[in-house]
C-alpha atoms as a PDB file:
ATOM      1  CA  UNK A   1     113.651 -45.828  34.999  1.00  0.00           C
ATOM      2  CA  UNK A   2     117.270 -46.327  35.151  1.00  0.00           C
ATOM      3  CA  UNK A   3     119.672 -47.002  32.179  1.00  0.00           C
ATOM      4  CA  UNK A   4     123.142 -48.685  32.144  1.00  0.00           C
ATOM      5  CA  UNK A   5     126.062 -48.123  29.759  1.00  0.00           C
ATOM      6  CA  UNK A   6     128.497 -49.887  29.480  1.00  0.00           C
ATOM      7  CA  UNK A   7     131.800 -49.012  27.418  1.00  0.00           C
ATOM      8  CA  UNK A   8     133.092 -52.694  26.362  1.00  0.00           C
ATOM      9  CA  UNK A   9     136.190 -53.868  24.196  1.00  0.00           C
ATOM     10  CA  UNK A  10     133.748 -56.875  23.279  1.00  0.00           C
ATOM     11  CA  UNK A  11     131.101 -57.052  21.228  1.00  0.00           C
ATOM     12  CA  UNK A  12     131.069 -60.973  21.332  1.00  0.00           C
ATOM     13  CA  UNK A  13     131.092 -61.135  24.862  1.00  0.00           C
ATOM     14  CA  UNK A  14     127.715 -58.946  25.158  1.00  0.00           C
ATOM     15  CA  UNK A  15     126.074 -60.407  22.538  1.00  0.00           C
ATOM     16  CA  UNK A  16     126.786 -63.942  23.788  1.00  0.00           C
ATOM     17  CA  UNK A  17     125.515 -63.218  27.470  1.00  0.00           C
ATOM     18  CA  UNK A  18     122.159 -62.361  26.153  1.00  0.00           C
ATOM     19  CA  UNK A  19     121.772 -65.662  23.575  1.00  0.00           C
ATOM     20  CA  UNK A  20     123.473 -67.476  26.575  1.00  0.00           C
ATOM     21  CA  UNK A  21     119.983 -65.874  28.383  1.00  0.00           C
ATOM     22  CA  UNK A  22     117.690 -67.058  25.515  1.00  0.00           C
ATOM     23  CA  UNK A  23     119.337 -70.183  25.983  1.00  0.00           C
ATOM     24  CA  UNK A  24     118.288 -70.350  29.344  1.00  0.00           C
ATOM     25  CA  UNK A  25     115.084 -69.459  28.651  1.00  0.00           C
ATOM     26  CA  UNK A  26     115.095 -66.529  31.308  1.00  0.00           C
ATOM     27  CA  UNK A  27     115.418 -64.148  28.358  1.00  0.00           C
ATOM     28  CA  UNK A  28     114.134 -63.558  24.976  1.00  0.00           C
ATOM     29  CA  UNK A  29     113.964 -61.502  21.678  1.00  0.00           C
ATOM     30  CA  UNK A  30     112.363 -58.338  21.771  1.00  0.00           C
ATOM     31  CA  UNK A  31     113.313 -55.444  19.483  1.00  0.00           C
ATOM     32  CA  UNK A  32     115.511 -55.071  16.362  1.00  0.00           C
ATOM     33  CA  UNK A  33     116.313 -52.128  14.076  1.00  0.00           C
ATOM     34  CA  UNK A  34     118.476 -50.928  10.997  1.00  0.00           C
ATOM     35  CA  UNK A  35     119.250 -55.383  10.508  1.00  0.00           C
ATOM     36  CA  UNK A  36     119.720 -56.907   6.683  1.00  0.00           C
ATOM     37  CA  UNK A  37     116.668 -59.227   7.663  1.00  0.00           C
ATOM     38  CA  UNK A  38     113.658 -58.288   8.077  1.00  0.00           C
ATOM     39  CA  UNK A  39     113.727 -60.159  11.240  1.00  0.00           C
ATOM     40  CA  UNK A  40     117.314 -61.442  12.558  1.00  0.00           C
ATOM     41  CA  UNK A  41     115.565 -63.678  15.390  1.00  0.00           C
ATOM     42  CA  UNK A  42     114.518 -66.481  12.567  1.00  0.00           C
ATOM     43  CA  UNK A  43     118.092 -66.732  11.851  1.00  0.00           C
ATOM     44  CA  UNK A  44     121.103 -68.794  14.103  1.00  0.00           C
ATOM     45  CA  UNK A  45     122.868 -66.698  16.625  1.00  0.00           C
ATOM     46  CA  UNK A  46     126.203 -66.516  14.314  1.00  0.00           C
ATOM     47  CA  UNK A  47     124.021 -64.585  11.497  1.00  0.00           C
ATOM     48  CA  UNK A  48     123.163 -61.616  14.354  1.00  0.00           C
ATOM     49  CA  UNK A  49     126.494 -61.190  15.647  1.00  0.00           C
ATOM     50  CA  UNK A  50     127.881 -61.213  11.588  1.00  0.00           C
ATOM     51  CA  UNK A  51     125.342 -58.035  11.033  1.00  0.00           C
ATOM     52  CA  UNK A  52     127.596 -56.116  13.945  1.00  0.00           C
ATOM     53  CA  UNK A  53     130.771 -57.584  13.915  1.00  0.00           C
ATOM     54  CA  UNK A  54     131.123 -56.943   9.781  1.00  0.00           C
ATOM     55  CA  UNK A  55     130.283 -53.081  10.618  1.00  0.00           C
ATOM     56  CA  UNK A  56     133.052 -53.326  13.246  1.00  0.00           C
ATOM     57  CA  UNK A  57     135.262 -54.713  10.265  1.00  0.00           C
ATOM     58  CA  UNK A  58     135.289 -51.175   9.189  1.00  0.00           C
ATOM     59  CA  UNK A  59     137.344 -49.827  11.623  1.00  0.00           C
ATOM     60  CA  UNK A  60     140.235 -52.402  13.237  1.00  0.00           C
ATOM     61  CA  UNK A  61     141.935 -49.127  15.352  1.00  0.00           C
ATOM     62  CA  UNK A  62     138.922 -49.102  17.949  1.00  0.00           C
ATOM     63  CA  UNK A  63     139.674 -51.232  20.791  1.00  0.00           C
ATOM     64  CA  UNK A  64     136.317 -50.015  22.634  1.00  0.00           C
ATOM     65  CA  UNK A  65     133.711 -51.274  19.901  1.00  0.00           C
ATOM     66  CA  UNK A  66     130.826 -52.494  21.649  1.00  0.00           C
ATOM     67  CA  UNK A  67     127.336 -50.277  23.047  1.00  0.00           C
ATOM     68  CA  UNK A  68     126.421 -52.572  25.727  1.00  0.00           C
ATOM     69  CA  UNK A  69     122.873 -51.036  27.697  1.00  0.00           C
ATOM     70  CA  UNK A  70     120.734 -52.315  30.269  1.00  0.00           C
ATOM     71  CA  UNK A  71     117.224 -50.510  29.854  1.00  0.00           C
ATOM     72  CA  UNK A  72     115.604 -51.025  33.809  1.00  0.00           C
ATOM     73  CA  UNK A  73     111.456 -49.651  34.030  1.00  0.00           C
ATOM     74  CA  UNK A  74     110.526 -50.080  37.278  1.00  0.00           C
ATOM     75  CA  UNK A  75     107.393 -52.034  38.320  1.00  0.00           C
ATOM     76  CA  UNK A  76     105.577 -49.080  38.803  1.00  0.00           C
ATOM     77  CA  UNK A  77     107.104 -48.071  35.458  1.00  0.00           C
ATOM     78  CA  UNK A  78     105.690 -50.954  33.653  1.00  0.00           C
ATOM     79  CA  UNK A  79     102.335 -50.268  34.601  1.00  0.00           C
ATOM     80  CA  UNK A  80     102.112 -47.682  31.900  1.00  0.00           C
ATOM     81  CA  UNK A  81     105.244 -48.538  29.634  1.00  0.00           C
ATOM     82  CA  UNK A  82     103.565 -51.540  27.297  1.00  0.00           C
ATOM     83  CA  UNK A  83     105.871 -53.700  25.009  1.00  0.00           C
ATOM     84  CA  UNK A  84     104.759 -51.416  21.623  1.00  0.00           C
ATOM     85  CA  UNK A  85     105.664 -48.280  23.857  1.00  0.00           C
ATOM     86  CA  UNK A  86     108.895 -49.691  25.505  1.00  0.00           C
ATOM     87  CA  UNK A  87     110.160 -50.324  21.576  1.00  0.00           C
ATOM     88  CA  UNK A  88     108.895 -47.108  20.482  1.00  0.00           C
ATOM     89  CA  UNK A  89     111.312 -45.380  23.602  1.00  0.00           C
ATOM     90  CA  UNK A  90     114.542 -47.025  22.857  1.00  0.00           C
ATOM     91  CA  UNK A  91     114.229 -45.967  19.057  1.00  0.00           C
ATOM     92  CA  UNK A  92     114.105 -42.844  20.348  1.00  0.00           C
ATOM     93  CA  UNK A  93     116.380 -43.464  23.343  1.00  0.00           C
ATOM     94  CA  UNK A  94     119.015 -44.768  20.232  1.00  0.00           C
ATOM     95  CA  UNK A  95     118.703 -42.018  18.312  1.00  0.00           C
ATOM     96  CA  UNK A  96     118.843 -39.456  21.139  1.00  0.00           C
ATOM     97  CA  UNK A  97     122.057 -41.213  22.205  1.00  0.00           C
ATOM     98  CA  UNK A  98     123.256 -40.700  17.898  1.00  0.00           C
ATOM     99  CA  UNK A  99     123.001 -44.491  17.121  1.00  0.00           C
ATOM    100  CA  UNK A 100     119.636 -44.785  15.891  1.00  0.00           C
ATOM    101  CA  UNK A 101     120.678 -45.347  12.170  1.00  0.00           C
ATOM    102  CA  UNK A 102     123.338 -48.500  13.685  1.00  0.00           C
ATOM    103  CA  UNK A 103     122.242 -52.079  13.566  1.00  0.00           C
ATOM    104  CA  UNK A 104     121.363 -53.023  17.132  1.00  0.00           C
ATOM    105  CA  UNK A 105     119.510 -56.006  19.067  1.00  0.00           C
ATOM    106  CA  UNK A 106     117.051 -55.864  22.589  1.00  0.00           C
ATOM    107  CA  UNK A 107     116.684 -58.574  24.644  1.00  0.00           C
ATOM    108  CA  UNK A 108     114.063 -58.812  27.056  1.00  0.00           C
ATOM    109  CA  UNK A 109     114.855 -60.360  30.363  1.00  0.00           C
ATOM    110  CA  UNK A 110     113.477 -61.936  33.306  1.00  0.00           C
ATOM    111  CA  UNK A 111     116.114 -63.511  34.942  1.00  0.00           C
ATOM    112  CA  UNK A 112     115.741 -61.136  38.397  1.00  0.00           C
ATOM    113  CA  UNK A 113     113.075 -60.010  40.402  1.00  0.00           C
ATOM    114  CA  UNK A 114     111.884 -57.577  37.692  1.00  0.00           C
ATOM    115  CA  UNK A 115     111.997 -57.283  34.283  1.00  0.00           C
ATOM    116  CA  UNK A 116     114.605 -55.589  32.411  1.00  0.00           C
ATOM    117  CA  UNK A 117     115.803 -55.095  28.492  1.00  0.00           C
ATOM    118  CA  UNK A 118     119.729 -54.881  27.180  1.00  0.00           C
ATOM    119  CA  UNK A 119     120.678 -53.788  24.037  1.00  0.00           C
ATOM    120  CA  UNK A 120     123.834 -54.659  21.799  1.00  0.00           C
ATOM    121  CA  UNK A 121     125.067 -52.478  19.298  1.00  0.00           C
ATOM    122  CA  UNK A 122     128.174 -50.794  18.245  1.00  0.00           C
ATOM    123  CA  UNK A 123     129.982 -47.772  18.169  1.00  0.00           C
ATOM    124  CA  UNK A 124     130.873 -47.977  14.615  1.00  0.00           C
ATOM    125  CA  UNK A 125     129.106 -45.885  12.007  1.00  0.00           C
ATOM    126  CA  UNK A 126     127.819 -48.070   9.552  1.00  0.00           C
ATOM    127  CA  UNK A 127     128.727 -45.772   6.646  1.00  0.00           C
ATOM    128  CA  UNK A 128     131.699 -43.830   7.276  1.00  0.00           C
ATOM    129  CA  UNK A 129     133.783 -46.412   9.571  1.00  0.00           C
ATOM    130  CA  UNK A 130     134.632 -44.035  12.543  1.00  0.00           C
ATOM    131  CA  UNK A 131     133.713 -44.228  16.116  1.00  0.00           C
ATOM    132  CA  UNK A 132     130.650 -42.126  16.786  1.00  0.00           C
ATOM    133  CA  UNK A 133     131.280 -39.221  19.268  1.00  0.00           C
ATOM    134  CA  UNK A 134     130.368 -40.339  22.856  1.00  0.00           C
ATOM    135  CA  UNK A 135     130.800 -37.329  25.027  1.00  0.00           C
ATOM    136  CA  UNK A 136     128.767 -36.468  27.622  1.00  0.00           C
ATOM    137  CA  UNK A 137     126.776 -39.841  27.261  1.00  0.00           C
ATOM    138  CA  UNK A 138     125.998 -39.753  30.455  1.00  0.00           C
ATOM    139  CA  UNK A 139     124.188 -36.756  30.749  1.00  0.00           C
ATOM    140  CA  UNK A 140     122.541 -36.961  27.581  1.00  0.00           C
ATOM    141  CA  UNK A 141     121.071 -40.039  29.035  1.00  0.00           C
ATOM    142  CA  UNK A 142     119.534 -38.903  31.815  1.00  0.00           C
ATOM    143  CA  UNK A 143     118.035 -35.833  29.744  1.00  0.00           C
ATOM    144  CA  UNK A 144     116.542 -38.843  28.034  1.00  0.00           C
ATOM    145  CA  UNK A 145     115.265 -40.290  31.263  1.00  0.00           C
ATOM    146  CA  UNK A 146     113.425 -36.990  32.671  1.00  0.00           C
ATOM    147  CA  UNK A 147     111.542 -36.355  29.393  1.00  0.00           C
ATOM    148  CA  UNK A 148     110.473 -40.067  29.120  1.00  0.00           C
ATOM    149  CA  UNK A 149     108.928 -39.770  33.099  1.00  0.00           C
ATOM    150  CA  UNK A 150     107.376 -36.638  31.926  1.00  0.00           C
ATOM    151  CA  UNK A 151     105.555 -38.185  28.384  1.00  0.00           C
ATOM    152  CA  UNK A 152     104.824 -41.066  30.448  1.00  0.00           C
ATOM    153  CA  UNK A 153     104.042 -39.023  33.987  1.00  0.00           C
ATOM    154  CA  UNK A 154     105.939 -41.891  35.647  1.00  0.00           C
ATOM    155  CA  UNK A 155     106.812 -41.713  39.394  1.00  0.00           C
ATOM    156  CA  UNK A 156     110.766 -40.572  39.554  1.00  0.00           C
ATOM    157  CA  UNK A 157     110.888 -40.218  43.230  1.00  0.00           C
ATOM    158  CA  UNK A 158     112.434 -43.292  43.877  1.00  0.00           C
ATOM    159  CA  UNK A 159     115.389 -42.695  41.739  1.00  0.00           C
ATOM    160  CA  UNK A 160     117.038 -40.379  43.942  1.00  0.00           C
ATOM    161  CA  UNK A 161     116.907 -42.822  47.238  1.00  0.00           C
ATOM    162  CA  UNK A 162     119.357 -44.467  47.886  1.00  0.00           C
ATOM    163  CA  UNK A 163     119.401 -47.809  46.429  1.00  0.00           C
ATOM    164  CA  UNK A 164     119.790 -51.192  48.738  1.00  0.00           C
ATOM    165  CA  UNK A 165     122.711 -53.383  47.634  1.00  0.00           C
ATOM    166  CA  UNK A 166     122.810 -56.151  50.159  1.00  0.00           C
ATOM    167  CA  UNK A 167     121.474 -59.775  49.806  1.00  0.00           C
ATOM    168  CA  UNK A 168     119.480 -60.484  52.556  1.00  0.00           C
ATOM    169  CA  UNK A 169     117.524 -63.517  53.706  1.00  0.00           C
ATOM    170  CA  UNK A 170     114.281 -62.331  52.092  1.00  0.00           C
ATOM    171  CA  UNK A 171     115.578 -62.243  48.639  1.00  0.00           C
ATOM    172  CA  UNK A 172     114.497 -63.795  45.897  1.00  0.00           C
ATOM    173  CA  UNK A 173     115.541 -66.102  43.102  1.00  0.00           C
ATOM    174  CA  UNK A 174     118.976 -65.889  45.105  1.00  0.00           C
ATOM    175  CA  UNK A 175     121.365 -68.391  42.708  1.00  0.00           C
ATOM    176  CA  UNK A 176     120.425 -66.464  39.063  1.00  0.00           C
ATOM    177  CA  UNK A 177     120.998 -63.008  41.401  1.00  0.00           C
ATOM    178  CA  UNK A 178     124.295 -63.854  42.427  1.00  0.00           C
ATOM    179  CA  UNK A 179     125.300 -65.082  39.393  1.00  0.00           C
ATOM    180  CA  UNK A 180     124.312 -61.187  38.074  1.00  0.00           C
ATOM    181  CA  UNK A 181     126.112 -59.707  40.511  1.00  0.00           C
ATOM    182  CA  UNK A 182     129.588 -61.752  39.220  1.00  0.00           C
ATOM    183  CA  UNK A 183     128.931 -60.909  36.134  1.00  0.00           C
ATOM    184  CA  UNK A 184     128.847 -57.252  36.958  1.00  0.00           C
ATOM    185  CA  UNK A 185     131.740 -57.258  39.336  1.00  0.00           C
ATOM    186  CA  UNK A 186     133.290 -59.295  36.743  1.00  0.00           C
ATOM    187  CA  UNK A 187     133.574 -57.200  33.822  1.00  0.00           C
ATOM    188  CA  UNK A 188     134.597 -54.137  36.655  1.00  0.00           C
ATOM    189  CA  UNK A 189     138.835 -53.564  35.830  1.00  0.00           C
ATOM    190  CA  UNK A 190     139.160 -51.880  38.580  1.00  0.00           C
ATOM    191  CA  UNK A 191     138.512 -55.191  40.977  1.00  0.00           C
ATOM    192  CA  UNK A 192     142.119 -56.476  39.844  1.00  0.00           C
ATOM    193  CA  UNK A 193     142.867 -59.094  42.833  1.00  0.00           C
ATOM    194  CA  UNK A 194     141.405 -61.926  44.827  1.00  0.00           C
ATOM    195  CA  UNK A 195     141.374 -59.752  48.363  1.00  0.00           C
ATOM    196  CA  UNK A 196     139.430 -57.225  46.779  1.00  0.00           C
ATOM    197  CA  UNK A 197     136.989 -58.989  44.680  1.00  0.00           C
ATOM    198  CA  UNK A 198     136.365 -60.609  48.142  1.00  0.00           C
ATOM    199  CA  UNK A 199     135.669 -57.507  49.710  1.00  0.00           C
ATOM    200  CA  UNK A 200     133.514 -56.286  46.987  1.00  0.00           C
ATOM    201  CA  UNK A 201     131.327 -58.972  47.931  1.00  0.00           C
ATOM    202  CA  UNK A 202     131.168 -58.642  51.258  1.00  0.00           C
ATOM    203  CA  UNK A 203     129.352 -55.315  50.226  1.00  0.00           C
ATOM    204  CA  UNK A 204     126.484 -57.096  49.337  1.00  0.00           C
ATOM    205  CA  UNK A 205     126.615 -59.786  52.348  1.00  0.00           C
ATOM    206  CA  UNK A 206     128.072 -62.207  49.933  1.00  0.00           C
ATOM    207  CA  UNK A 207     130.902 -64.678  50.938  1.00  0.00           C
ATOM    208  CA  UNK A 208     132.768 -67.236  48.849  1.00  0.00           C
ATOM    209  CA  UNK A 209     134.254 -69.936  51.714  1.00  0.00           C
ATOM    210  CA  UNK A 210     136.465 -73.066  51.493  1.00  0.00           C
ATOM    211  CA  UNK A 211     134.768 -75.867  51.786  1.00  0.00           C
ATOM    212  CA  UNK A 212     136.216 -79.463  51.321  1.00  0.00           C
ATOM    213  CA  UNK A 213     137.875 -79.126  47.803  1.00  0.00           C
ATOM    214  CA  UNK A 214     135.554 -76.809  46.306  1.00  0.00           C
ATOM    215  CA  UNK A 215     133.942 -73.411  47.598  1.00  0.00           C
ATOM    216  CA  UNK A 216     130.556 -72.495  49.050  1.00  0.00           C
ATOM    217  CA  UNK A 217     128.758 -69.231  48.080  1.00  0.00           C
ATOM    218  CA  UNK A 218     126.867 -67.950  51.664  1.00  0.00           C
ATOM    219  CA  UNK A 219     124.802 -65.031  52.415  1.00  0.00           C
ATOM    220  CA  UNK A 220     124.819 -63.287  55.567  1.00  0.00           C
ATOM    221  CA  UNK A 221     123.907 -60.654  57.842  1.00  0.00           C
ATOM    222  CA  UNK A 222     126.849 -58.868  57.743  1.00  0.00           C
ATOM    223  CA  UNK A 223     128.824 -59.697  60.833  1.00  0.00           C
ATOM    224  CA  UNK A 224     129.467 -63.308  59.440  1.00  0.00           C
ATOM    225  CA  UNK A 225     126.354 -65.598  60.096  1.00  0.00           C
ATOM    226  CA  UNK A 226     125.289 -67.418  57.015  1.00  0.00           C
ATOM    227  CA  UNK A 227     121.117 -66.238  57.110  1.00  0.00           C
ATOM    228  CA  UNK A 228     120.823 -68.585  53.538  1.00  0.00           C
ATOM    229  CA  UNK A 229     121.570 -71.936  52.424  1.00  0.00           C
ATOM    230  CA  UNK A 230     125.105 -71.880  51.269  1.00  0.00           C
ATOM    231  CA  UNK A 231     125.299 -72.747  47.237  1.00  0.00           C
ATOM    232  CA  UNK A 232     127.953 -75.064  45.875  1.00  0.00           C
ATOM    233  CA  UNK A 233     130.308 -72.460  43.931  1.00  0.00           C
ATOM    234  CA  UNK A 234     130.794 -75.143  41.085  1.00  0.00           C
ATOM    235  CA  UNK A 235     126.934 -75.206  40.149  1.00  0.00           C
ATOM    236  CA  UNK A 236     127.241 -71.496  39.136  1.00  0.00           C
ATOM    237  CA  UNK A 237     127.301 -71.120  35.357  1.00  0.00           C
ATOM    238  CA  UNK A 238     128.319 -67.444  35.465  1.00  0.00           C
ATOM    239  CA  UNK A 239     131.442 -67.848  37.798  1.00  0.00           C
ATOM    240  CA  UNK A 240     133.548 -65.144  39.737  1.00  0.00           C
ATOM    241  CA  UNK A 241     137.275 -63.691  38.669  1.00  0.00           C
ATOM    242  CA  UNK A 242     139.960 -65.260  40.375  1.00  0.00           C
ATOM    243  CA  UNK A 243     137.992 -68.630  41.086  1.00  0.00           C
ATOM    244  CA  UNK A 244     138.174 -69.968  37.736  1.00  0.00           C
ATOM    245  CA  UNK A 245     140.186 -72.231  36.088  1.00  0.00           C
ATOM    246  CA  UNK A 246     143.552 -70.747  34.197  1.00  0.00           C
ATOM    247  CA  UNK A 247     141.769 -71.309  30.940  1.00  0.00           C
ATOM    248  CA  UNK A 248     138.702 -69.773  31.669  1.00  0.00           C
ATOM    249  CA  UNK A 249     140.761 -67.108  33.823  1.00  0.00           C
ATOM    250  CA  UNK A 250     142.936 -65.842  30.806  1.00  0.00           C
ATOM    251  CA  UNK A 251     139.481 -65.325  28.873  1.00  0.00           C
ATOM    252  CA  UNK A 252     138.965 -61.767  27.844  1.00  0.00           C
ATOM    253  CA  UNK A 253     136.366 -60.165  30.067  1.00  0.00           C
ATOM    254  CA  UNK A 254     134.257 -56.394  29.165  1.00  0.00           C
ATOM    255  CA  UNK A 255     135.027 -53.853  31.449  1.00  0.00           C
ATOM    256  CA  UNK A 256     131.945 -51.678  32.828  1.00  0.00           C
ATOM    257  CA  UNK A 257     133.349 -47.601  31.761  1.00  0.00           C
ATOM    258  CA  UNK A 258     130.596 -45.887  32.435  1.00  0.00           C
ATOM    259  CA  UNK A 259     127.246 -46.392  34.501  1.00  0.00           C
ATOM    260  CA  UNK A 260     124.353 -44.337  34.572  1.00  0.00           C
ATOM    261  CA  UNK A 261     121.978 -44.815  37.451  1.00  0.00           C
ATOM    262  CA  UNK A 262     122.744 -48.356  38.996  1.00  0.00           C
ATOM    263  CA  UNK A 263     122.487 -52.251  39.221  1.00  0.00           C
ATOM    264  CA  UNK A 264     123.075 -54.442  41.630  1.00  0.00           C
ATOM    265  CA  UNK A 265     124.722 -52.077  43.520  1.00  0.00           C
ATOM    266  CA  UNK A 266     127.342 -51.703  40.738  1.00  0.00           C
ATOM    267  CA  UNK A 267     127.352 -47.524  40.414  1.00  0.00           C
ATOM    268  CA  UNK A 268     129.898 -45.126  40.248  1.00  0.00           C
ATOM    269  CA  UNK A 269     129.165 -44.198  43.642  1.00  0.00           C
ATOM    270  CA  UNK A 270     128.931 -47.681  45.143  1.00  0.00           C
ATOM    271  CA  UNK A 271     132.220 -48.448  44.485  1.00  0.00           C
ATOM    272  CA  UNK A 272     134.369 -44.442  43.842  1.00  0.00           C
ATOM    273  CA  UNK A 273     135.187 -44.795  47.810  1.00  0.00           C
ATOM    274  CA  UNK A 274     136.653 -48.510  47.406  1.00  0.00           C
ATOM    275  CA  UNK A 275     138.575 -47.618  44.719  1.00  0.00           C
ATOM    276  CA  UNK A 276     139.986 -44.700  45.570  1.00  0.00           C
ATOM    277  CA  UNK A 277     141.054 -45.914  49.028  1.00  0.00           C
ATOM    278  CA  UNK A 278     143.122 -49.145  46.968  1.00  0.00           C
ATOM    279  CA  UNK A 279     144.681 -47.088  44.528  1.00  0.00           C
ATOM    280  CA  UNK A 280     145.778 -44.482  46.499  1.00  0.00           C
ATOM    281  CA  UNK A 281     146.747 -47.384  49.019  1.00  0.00           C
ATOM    282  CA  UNK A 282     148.553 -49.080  46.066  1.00  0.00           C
ATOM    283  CA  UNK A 283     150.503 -46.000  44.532  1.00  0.00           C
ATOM    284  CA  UNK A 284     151.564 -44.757  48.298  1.00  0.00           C
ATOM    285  CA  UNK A 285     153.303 -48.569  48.617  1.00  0.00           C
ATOM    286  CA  UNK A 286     154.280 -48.596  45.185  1.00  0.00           C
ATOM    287  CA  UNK A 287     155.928 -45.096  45.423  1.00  0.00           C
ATOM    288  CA  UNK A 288     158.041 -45.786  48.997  1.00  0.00           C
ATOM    289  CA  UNK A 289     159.376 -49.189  47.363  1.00  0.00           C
ATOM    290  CA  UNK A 290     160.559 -47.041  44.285  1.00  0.00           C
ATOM    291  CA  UNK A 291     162.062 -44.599  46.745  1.00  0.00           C
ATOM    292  CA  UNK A 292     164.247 -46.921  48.490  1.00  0.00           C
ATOM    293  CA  UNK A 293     167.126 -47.571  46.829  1.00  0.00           C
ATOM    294  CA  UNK A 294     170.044 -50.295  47.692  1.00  0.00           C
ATOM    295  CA  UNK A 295     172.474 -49.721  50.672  1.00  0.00           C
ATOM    296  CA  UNK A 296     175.168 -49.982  47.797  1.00  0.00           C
ATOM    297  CA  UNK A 297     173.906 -47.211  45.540  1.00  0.00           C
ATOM    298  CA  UNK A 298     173.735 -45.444  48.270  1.00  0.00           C
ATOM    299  CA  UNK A 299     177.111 -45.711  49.579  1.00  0.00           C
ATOM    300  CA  UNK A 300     178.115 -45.033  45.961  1.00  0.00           C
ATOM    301  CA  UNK A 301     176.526 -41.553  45.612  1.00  0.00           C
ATOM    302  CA  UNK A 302     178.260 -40.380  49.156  1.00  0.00           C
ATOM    303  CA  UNK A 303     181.282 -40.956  47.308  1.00  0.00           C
END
């Protein structure tokens, strides 16, 4: 089992990538809790997000609002985790984590190899208006995760290898994949340029290439040979940073905080080297160039 937080400054933007998912009928509704109706699914998509966003009305001085999570059983995990169970964990999961009073959605998808759940909520007490504490959520959720493999006796020993990032030619359902990884490299502040949004991708064996007027997203084996039919960039409805239009560009995008266990490669881990090497990289040029001061000044504090 593996579980995914993410710390968002949109509430909207989560909540509209999974009904974006129902949409397109790779996802659907799956769990609700603490909701006016008895069942928000019978209702339009602008009656669930009013049941969060009015909570979040409570409190205007929050800019980090949202409980984004990505619940992820694996298959061997679903062979004893059942739908009635699975909604029976992240009640408890919720109220382990201190949100299980909060009014919060699932959606079940199956938009990658294997199935997975999010959940949208926020981090707004319903009755008193203030944030609710979120220390050490990262531990607490993997406390969570070792009693659930013990209730459940599920296998744990592959959560400790080391997990395989790169595309390769054997992979499957490769166009709605990619357009998971943008999404998750997209919502990543720390991936703040062109160059290195580029080289984040060429972690996975992913290239975006000039082609013509438009762009061509390619696979390969690493050293540069395309192993995959290339994909037209423009047929991707989930597109990258930095390749979008200036109106889509200056669209407000969530930013991943915190990540417990991984996806997609996107971990703490996966990408602490990267980013250390650019900022320090960044602050070393950033510091000489404030260093250097003009020949004038110069010559004006010898005098």
């Amino acid at each position: 089992m593996v579980i995914v937080i993410h710390q968002t400054t949109s509430t909207e933007n989560a909540f509209l990538y999974n009904e974006k998912k129902v949409e397109q009928k790779v996802a659907t509704f799956f769990h609700s809790r603490n909701t006016k109706a008895i069942n928000p699914f019978f209702y339009d998509k602008k009656h669930r997000l009013k049941e969060i966003t009015d909570v979040e009305k409570l409190n205007l001085r929050v800019k980090n609002k949202c409980l984004h999570i990505s619940v992820n059983p694996s298959a061997e995990d679903l062979l004893k985790l059942n739908d009635q169970i699975l909604r029976k964990e992240m009640d408890q999961f919720m109220q382990h984590m201190g949100y299980g009073d909060q009014t919060y959605l699932v959606y079940k998808h199956k938009d990658l190899e294997r199935m997975h759940f999010h959940i949208v909520s926020t981090r707004i007490d319903h009755i008193t208006g203030k944030k609710i504490k979120d220390n050490h959520e990262r531990q607490k959720a993997q406390n969570f995760i070792k009693e659930l493999e013990l209730r459940h006796q599920l296998d744990n020993s592959k959560r400790s290898e080391k997990p395989v990032f790169k595309f390769s030619a054997r992979s499957r359902n490769i166009k709605q994949s990619l357009e998971n990884l943008f999404f998750h490299i997209n919502q990543l502040k720390e991936v703040n340029s062109k160059i290195l949004y580029n080289e984040t991708l060429r972690l996975f064996n992913v290239e975006i290439r000039k082609s013509g007027r438009g762009h061509l997203v390619v696979v390969t084996d690493g050293k540069g040979k395309v192993i995959r039919y290339p994909i037209c960039l423009s047929k991707f409805k989930e597109m990258p940073n930095f390749y979008l239009s200036e109106k889509q560009n200056s669209e407000p995008k969530e930013n991943a905080r915190r990540i417990v266990g991984f996806k997609w490669g996107v971990t703490d881990e996966f990408l602490k080297e990267l980013f250390n090497n650019y900022r320090t990289k960044h602050q070393e040029q950033k510091r000489n160039k404030s260093c250097r001061l003009p020949k004038k000044y110069n010559r004006q504090r010898k005098r």
